[in-house]
C-alpha atoms as a PDB file:
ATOM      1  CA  UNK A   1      76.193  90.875 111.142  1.00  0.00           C
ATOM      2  CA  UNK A   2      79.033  89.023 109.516  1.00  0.00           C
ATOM      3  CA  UNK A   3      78.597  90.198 106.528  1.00  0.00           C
ATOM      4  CA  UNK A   4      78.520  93.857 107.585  1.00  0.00           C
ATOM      5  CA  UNK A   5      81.767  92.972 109.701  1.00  0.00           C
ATOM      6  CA  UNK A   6      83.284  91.642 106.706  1.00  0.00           C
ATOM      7  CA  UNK A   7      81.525  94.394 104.052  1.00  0.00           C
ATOM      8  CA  UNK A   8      83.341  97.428 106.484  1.00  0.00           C
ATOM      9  CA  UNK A   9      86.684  95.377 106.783  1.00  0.00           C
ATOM     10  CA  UNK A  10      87.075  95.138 102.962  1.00  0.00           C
ATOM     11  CA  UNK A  11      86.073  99.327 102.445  1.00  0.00           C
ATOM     12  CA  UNK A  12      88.408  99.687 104.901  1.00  0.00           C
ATOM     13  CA  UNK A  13      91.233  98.561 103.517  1.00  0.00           C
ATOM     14  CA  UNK A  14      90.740  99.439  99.980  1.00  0.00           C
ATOM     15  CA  UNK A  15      90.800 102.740 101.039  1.00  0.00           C
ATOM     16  CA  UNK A  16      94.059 102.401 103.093  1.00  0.00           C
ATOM     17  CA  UNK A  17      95.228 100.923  99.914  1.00  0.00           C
ATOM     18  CA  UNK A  18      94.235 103.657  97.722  1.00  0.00           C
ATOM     19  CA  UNK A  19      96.010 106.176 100.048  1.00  0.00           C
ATOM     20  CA  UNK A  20      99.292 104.575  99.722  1.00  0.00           C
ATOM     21  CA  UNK A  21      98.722 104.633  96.141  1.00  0.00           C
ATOM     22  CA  UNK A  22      97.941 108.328  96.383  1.00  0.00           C
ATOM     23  CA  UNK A  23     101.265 108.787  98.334  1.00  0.00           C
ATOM     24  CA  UNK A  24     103.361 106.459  96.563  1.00  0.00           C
ATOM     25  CA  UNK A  25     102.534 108.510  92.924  1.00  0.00           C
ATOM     26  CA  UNK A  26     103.073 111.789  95.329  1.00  0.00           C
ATOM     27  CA  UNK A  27     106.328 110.572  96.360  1.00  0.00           C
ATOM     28  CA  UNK A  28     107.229 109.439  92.582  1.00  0.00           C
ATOM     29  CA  UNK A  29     106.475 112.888  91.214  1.00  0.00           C
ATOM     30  CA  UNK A  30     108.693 114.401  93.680  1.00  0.00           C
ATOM     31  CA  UNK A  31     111.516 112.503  92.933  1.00  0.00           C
ATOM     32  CA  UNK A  32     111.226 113.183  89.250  1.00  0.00           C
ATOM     33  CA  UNK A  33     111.122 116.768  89.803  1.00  0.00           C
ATOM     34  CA  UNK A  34     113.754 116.507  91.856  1.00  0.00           C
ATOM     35  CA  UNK A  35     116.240 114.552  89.010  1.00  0.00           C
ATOM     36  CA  UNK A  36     115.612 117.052  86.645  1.00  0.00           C
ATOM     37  CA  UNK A  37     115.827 119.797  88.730  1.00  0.00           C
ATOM     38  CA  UNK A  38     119.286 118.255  89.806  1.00  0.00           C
ATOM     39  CA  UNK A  39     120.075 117.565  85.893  1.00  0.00           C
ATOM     40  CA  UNK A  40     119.535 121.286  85.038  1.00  0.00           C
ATOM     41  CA  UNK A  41     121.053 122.433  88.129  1.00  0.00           C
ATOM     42  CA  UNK A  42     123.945 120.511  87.464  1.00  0.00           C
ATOM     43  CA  UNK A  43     124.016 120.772  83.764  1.00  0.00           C
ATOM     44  CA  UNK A  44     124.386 117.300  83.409  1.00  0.00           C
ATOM     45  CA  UNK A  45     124.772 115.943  79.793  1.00  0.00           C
ATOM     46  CA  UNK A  46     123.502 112.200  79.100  1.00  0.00           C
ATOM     47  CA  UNK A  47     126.720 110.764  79.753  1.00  0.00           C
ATOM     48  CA  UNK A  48     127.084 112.218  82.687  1.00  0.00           C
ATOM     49  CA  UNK A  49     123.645 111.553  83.735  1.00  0.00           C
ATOM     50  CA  UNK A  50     123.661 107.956  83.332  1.00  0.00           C
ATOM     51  CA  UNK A  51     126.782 107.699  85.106  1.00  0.00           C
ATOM     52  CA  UNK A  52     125.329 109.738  87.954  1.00  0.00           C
ATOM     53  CA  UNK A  53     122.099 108.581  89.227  1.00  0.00           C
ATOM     54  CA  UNK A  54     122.925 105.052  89.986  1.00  0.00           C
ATOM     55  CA  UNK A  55     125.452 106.441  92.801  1.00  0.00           C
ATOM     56  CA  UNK A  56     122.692 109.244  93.534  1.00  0.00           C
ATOM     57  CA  UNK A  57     120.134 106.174  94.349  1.00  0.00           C
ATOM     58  CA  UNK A  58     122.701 104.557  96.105  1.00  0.00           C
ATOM     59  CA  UNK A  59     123.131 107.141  98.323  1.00  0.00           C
ATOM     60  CA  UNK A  60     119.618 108.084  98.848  1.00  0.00           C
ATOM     61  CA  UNK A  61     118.963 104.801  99.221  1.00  0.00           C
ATOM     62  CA  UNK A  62     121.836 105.288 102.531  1.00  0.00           C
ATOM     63  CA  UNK A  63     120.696 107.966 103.998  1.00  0.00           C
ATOM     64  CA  UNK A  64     117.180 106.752 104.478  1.00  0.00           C
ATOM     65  CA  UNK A  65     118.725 103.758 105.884  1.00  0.00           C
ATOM     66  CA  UNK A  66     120.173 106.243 108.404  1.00  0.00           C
ATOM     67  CA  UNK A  67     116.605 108.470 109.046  1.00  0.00           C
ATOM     68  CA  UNK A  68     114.834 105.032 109.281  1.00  0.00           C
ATOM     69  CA  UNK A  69     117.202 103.855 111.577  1.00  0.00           C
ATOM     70  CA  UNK A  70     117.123 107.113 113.494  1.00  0.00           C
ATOM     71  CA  UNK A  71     113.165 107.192 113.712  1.00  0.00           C
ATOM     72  CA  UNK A  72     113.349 103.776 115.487  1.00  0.00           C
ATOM     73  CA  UNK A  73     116.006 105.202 117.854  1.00  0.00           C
ATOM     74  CA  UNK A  74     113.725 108.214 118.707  1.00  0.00           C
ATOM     75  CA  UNK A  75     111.498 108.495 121.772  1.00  0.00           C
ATOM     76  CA  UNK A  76     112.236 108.353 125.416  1.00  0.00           C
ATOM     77  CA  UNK A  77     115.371 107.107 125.411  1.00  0.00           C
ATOM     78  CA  UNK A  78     116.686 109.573 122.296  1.00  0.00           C
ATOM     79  CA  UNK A  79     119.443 111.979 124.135  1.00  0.00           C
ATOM     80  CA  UNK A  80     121.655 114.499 122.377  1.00  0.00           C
ATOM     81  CA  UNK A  81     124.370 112.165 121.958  1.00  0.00           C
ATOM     82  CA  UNK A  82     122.577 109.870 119.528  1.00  0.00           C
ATOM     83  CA  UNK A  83     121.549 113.572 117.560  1.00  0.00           C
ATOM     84  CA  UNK A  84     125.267 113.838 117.218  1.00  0.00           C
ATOM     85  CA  UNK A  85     125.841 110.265 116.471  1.00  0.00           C
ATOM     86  CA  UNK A  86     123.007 110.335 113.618  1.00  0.00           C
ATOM     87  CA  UNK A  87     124.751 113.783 112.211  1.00  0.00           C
ATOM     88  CA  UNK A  88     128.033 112.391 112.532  1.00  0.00           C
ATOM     89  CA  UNK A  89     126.255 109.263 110.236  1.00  0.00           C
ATOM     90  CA  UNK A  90     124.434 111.616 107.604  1.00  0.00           C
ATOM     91  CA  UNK A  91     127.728 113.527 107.270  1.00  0.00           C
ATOM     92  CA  UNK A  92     130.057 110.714 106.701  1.00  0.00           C
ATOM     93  CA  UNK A  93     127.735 109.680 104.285  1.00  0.00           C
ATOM     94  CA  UNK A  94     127.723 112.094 102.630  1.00  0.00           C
ATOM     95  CA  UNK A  95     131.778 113.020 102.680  1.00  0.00           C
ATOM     96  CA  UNK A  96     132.040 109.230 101.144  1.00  0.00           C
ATOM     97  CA  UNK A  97     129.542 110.040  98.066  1.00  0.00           C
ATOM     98  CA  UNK A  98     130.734 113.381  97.206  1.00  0.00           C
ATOM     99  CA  UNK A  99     134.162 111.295  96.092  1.00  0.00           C
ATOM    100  CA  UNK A 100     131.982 108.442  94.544  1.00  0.00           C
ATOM    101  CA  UNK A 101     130.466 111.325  92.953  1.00  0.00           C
ATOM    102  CA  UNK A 102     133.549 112.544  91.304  1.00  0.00           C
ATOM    103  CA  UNK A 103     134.222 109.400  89.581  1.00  0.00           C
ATOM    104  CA  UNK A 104     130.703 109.930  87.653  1.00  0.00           C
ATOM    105  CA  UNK A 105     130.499 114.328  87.255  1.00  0.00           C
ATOM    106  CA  UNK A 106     133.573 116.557  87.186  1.00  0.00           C
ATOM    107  CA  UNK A 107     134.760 117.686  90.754  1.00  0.00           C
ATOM    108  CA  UNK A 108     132.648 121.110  90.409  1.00  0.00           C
ATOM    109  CA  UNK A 109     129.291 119.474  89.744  1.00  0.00           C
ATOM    110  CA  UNK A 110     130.058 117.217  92.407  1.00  0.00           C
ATOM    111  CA  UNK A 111     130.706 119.473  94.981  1.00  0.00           C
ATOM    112  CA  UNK A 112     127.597 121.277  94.079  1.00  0.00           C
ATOM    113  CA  UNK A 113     125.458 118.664  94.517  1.00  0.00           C
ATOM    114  CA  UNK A 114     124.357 119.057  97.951  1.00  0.00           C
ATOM    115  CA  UNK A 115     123.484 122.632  97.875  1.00  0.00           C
ATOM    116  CA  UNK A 116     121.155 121.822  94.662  1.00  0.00           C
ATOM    117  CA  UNK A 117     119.712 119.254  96.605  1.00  0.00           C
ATOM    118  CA  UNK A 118     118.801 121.471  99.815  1.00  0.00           C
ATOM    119  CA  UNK A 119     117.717 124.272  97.215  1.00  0.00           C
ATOM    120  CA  UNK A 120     115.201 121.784  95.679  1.00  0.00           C
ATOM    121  CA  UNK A 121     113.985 120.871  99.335  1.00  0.00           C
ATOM    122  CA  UNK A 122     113.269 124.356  99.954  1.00  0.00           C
ATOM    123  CA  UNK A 123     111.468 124.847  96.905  1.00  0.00           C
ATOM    124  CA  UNK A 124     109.391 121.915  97.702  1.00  0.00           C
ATOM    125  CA  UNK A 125     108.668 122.982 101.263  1.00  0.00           C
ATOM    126  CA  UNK A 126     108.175 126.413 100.242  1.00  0.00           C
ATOM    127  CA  UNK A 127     105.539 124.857  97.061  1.00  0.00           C
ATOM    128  CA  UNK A 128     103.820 122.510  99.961  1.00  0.00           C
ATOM    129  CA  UNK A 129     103.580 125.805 102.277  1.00  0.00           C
ATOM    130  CA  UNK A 130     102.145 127.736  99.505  1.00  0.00           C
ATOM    131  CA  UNK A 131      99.496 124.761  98.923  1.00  0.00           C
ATOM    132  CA  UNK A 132      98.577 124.434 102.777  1.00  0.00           C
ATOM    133  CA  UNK A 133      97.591 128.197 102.737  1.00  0.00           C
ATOM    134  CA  UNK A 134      95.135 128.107  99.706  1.00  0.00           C
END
């Protein structure tokens, strides 16, 4: 009986581990679409490039600080002002990398950047919608 305890323990969790695997490459693939779809969006030339995407996963790396944060606030006690208080977050985010932004890109790439990135998350939810109704 142990052993059967033990056998369906370890199946178990290879399998939980091979679904995080599954998502993690899922989740890797998106965000390489997404850079080049923001580099040919953007027009970005190497340079450029290089000097971008360190302040890009900066500020990705922010703003799911500030969902993850968020998600733990949520529940019960979540009330409209913390909804405003998280916007008022994302947004002032945001406003502070679209300057660090123009130090890498010129001004008009950098104020583009946000509507490229909500055009690529339509595309992808548009892609995943397509793929749920096949």
């Amino acid at each position: 009986m142990k052993r059967l305890l033990i056998t369906c323990c370890f199946v178990f969790f290879s399998c939980l581990i091979a679904f995080a695997q599954k998502d993690s490459d899922r989740f890797q693939r998106i965000e390489m679409a997404k850079v080049a779809y923001i580099t040919k969006k953007l027009d970005l030339s190497p340079q450029e490039a290089q000097r971008f995407f360190p302040l890009y996963n900066e500020y990705r790396k922010e703003i799911r600080d500030i969902m993850y944060k968020k998600r733990s606030e949520d529940g019960p006690k979540r009330s409209y002002r913390n909804e405003l208080d998280f916007d008022t977050e994302v947004l002032a985010c945001k406003k502070k990398y679209r300057e660090k932004f123009k130090t890498a890109i010129p001004a008009s790439k950098s104020s583009r950047f946000f509507e490229v990135e909500r055009e690529f998350r339509e595309q992808l939810f548009k892609e995943l919608q397509s793929r749920n109704r096949k």
